[in-house]
Protein backbone atom coordinates (compact mmCIF):
# COMPACT_ATOMS: atom_id res chain seq x y z
CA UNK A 1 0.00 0.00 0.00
CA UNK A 2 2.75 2.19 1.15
CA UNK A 3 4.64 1.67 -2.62
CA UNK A 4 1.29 2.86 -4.26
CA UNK A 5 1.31 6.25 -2.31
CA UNK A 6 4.81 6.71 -3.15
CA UNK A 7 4.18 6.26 -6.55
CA UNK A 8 1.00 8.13 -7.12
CA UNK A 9 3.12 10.59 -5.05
CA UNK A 10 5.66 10.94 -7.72
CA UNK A 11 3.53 10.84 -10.75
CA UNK A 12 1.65 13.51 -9.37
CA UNK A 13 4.62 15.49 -8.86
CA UNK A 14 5.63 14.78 -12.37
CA UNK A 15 2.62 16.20 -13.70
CA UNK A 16 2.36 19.42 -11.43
CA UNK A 17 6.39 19.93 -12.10
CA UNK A 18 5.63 19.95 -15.80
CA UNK A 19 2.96 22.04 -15.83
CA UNK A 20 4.80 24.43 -13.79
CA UNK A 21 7.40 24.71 -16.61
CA UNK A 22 5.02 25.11 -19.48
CA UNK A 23 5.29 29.07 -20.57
CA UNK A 24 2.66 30.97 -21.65
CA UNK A 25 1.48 30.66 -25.18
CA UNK A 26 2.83 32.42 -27.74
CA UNK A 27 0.95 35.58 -29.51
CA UNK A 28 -0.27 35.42 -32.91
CA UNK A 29 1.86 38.06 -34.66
CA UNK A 30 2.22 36.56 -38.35
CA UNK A 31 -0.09 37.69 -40.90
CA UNK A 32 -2.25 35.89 -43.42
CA UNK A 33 -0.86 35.61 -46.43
CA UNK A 34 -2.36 34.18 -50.18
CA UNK A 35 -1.73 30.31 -50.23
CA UNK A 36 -3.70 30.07 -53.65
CA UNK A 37 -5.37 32.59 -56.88
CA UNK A 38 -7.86 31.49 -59.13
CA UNK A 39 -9.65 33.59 -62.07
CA UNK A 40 -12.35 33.11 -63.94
CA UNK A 41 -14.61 34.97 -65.99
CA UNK A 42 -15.68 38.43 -63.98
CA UNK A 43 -13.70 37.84 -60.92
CA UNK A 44 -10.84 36.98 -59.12
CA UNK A 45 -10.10 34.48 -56.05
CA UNK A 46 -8.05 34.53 -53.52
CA UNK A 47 -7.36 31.83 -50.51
CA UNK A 48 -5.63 32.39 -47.82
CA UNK A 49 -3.65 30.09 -45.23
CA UNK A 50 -6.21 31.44 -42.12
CA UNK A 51 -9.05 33.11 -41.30
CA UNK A 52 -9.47 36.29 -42.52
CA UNK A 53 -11.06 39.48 -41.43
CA UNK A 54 -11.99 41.93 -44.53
CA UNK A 55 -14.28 44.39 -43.25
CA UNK A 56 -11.59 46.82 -44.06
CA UNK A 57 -9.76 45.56 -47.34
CA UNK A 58 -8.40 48.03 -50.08
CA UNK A 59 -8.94 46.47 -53.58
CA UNK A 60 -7.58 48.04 -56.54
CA UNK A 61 -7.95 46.73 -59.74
CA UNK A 62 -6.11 48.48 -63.22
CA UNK A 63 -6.64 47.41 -66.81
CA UNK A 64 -3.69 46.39 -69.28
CA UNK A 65 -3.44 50.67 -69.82
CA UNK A 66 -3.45 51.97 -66.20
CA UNK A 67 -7.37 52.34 -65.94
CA UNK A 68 -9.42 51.52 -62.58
CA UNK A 69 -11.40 48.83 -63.09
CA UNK A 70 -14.17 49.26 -60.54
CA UNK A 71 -15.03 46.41 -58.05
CA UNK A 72 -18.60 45.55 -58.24
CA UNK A 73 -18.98 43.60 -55.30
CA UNK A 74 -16.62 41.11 -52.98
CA UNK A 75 -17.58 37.92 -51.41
CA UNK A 76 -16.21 36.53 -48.66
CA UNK A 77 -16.06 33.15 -47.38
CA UNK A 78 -15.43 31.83 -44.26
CA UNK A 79 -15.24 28.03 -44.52
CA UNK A 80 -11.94 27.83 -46.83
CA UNK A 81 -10.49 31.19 -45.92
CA UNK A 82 -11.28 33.02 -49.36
CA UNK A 83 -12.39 36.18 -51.24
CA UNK A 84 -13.58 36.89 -54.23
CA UNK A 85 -13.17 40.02 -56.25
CA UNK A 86 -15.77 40.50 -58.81
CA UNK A 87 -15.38 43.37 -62.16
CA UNK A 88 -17.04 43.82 -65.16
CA UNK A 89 -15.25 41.47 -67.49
CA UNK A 90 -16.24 43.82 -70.54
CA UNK A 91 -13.98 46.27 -69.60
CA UNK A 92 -10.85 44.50 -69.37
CA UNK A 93 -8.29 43.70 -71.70
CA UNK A 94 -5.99 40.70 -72.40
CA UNK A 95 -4.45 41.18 -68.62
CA UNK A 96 -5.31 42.23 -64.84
CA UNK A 97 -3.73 44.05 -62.36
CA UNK A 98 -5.06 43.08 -58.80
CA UNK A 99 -3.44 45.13 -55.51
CA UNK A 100 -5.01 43.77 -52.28
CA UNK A 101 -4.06 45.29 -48.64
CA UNK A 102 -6.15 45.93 -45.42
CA UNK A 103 -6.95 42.02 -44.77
CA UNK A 104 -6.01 40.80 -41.38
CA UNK A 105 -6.23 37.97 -39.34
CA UNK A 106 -8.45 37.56 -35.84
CA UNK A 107 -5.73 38.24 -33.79
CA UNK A 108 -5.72 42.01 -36.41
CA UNK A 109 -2.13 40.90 -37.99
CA UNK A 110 -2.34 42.67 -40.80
CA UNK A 111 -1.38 41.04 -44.67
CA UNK A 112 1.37 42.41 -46.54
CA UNK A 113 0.03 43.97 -49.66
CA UNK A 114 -0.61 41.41 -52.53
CA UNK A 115 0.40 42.20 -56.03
CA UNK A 116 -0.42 40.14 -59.14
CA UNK A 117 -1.08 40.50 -62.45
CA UNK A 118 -3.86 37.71 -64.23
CA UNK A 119 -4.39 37.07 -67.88
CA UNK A 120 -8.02 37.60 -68.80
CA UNK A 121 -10.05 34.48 -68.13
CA UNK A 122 -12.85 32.38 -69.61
CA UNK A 123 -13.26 29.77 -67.68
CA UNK A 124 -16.77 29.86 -65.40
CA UNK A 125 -17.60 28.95 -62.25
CA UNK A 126 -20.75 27.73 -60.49
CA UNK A 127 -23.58 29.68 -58.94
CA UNK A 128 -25.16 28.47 -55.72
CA UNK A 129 -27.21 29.36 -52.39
CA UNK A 130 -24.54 29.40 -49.79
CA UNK A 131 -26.02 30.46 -46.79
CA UNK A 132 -29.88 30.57 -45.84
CA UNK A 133 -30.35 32.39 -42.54
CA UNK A 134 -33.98 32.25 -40.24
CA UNK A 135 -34.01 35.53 -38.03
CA UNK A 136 -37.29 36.16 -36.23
CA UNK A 137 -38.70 40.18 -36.05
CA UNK A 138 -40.97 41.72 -34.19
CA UNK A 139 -44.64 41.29 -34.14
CA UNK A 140 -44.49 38.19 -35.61
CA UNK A 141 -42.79 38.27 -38.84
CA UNK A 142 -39.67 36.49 -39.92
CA UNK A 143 -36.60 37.76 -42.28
CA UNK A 144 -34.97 35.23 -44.62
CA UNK A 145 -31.21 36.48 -45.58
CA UNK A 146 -29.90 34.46 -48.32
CA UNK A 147 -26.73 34.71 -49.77
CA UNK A 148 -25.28 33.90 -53.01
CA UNK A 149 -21.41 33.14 -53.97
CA UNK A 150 -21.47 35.58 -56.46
CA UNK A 151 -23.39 38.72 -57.29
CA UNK A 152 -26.59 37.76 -58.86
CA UNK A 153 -28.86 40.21 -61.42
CA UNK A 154 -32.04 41.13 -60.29
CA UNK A 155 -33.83 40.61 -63.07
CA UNK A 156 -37.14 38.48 -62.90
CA UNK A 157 -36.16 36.87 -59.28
CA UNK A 158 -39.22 34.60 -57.33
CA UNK A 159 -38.75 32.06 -54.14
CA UNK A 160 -41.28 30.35 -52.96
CA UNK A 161 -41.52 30.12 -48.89
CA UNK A 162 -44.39 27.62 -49.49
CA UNK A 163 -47.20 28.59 -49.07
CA UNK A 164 -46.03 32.02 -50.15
CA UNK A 165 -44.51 32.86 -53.57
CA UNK A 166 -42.09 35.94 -52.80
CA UNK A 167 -41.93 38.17 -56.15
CA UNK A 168 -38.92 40.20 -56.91
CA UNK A 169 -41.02 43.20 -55.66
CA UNK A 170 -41.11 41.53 -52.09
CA UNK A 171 -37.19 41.10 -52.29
CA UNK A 172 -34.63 43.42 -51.21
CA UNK A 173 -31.21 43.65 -52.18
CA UNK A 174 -28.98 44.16 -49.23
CA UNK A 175 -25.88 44.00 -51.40
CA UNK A 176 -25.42 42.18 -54.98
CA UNK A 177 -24.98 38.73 -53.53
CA UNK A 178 -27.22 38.81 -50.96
CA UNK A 179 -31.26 38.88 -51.03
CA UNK A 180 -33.90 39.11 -47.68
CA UNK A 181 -37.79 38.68 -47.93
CA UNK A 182 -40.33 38.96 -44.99
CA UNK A 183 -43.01 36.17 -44.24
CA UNK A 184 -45.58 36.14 -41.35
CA UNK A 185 -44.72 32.00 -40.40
CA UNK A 186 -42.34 29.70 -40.48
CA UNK A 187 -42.73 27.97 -44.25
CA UNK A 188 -42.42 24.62 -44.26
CA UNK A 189 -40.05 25.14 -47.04
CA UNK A 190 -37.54 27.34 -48.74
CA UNK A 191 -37.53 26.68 -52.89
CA UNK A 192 -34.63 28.86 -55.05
CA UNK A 193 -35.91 28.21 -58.48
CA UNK A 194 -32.45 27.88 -61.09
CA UNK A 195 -33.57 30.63 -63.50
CA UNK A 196 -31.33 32.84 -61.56
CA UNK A 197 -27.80 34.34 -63.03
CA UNK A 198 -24.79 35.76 -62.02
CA UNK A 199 -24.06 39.03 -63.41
CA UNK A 200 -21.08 37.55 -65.31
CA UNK A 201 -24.02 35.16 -66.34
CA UNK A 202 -23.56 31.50 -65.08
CA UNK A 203 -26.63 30.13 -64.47
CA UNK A 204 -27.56 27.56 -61.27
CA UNK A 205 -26.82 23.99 -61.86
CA UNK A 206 -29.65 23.02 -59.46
CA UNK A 207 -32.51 24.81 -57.27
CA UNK A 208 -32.01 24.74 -53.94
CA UNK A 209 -34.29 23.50 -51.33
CA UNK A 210 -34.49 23.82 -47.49
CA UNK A 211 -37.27 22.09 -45.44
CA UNK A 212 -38.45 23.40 -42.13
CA UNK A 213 -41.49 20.94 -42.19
CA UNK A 214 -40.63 17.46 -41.73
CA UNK A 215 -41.76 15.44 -44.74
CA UNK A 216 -43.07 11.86 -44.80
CA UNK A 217 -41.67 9.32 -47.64
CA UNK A 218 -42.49 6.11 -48.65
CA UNK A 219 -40.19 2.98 -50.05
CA UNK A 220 -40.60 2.43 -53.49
CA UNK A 221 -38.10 1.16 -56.46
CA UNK A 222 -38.44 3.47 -58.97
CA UNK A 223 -36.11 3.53 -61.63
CA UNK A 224 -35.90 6.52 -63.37
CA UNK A 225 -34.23 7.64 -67.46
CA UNK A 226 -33.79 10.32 -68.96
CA UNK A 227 -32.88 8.80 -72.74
CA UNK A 228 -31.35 11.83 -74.42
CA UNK A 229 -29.34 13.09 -71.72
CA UNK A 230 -25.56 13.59 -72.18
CA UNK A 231 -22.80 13.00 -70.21
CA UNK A 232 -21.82 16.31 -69.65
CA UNK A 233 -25.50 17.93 -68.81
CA UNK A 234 -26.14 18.42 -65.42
CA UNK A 235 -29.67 16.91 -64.26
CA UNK A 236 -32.15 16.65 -61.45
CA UNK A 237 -35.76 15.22 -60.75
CA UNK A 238 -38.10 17.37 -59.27
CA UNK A 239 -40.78 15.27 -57.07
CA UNK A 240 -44.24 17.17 -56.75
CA UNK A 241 -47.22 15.86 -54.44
CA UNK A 242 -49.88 17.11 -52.08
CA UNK A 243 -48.05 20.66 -51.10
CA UNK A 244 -44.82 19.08 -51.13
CA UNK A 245 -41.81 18.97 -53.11
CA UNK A 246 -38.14 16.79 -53.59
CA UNK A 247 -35.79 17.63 -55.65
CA UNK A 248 -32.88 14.76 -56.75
CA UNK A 249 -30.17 15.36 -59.22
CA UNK A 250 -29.41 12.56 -60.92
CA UNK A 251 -27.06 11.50 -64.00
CA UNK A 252 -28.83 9.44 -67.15
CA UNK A 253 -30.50 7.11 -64.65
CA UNK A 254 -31.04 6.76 -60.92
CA UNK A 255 -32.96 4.54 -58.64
CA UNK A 256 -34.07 6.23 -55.40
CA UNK A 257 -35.55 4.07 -52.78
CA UNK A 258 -37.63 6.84 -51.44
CA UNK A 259 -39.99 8.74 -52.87
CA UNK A 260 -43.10 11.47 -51.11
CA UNK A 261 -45.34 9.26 -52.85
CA UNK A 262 -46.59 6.82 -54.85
CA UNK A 263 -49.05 9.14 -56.96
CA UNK A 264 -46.76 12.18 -57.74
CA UNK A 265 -46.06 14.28 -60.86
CA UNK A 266 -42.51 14.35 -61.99
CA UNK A 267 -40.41 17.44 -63.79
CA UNK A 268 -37.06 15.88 -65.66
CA UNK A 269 -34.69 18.47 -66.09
CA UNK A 270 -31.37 17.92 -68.53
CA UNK A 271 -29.02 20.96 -68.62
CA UNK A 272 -25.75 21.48 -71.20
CA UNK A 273 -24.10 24.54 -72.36
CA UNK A 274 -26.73 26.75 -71.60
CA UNK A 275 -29.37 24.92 -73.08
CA UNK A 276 -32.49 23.16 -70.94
CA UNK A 277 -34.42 20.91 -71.78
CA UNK A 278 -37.31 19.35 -69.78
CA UNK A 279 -40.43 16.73 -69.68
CA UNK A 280 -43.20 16.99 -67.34
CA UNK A 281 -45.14 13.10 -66.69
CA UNK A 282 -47.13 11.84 -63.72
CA UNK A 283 -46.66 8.64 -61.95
CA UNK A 284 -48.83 6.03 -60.26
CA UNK A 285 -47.50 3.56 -58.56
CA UNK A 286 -44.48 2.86 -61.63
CA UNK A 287 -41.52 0.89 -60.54
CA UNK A 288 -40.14 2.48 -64.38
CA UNK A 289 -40.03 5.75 -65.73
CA UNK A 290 -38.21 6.79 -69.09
CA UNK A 291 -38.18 10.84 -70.09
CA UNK A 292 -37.46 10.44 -73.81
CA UNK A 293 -39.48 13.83 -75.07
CA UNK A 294 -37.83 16.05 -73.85
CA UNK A 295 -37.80 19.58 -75.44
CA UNK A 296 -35.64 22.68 -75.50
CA UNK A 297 -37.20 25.26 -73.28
CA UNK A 298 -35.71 27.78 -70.77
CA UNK A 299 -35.99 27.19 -66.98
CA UNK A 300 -38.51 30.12 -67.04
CA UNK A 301 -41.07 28.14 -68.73
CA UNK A 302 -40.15 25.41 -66.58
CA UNK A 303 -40.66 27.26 -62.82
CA UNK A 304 -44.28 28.69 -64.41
CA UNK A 305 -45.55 24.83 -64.76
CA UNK A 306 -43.82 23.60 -61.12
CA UNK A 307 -45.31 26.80 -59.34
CA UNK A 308 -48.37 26.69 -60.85
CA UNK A 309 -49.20 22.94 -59.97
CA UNK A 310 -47.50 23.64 -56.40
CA UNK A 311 -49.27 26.36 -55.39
CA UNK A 312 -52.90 25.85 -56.96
């Protein structure tokens, strides 16, 4: 008994002596610095190796002959440490010049002025809904702030916050990538119809959907075609039944094993260099389901039939 006192003894001493010798932890004092550039048509990004504060960034941005190029908007993103610079590709010629200073990290180390000069770009990159925010207001209303990656055009712009269609009169514009709306409840679901565009004009590969009510499905094998889809189109199944909705992209075939239900009516949607094409059928109770008439059409068309037959 005696031995195990000594030794507990000593490894507690070991432990406390240790600790005693640790210092205190070093300060933050190097700043964030560029670990990565991309361009692309209409902007410029940039990824850094931390976190980054940019509430007070300088951007400059000068054309092949000296000009100021003006920044249109800048989007920041938190999850992989990055901004993005957005111009008006129109006016710029064969090369950038991009000057970046201000940026700092949370401990306010501040960047050492970055300084590079891109050739002009073609290449695109995707539009999406990256953030979706719930905040509650008084007398029982609710603000929706959603937020694009890139600046968006205003131009023709509808959600649904089911039951409510929001029209782009009912939208405001807090900056050029991010949108808010006002509803009275809680909707049981968010739909972001993919007829928006970027100003640089990408288009969204798929809506985007976010459920506050839970939904009920049912267990099925359904196999699903679309026969004149290519491999390079992107495409997606939209699911409509009794005030609900499901949305599942999909390549030339998939086979989900859950579906809202049995009876539904189905929107296939096949989309390749700019061009859509779609096919609206209704199932009941089909284990198979080929789309082979589909027809060119723009995703304007499209959102008038699947808001039409979800809100009537």
């Amino acid at each position: 008994m005696k031995s195990k006192i000594i030794l507990i003894l000593f490894a507690f001493t070991l432990v406390t002596g240790c600790g005693k010798k640790l210092g205190p932890v070093s300060p933050d004092i190097w700043p964030p610095y560029v670990v990565q550039t991309s361009a692309y048509k209409g902007h410029i990004n940039l990824r850094f190796n931390e976190p980054i504060i940019t509430d007070k960034a300088s951007i400059t941005l000068l054309g092949k002959n000296g000009d100021t190029i003006p920044v249109l908007d800048t989007v920041t993103n938190l999850q992989d440490y990055s901004i993005s610079l957005f111009f008006d590709n129109t006016k710029t010629d064969d090369s950038l010049y991009v000057m970046v200073k201000g940026i700092t990290d949370s401990s306010l180390n501040k960047m050492k002025q970055f300084n590079r000069v891109f050739g002009k770009s073609i290449k695109k990159d995707s539009l999406f809904v990256s953030k979706l925010a719930l905040k509650r207001l008084r007398h029982k209303k609710y603000v929706f702030e959603l937020d694009f990656n890139m600046p968006v055009k205003k131009k023709k712009l509808s959600i649904i916050a089911y039951p409510q269609l929001i029209k782009d009169s009912n939208i405001t514009f807090e900056n050029l990538h991010r949108i808010s709306f006002v509803v009275s409840d809680t909707p049981d679901f968010v739909l972001v119809p993919d007829n928006i565009y970027s100003i640089s004009g990408e288009n969204m590969q798929y809506p985007y959907l976010k459920v506050y009510k839970r939904k009920t499905f049912i267990k099925t094998k359904l196999k699903l075609t679309i026969k004149s889809a290519k491999d390079s189109s992107k495409n997606y199944i939209v699911f409509l039944a009794s005030h609900s909705i499901d949305i599942f992209p999909m390549g030339k075939s998939a086979m989900p094993d859950s579906i809202l239900s049995d009876t539904c009516t189905l929107f296939a949607v096949s989309k390749d260099n700019g061009e859509t094409r779609w096919e609206k059928m209704s199932i009941k109770g089909d284990s198979v389901v080929i789309f082979d008439k589909m027809t060119n059409d723009d995703t304007n068309s499209l959102w008038r039939n699947i808001i039409d037959k979800l809100l009537k």
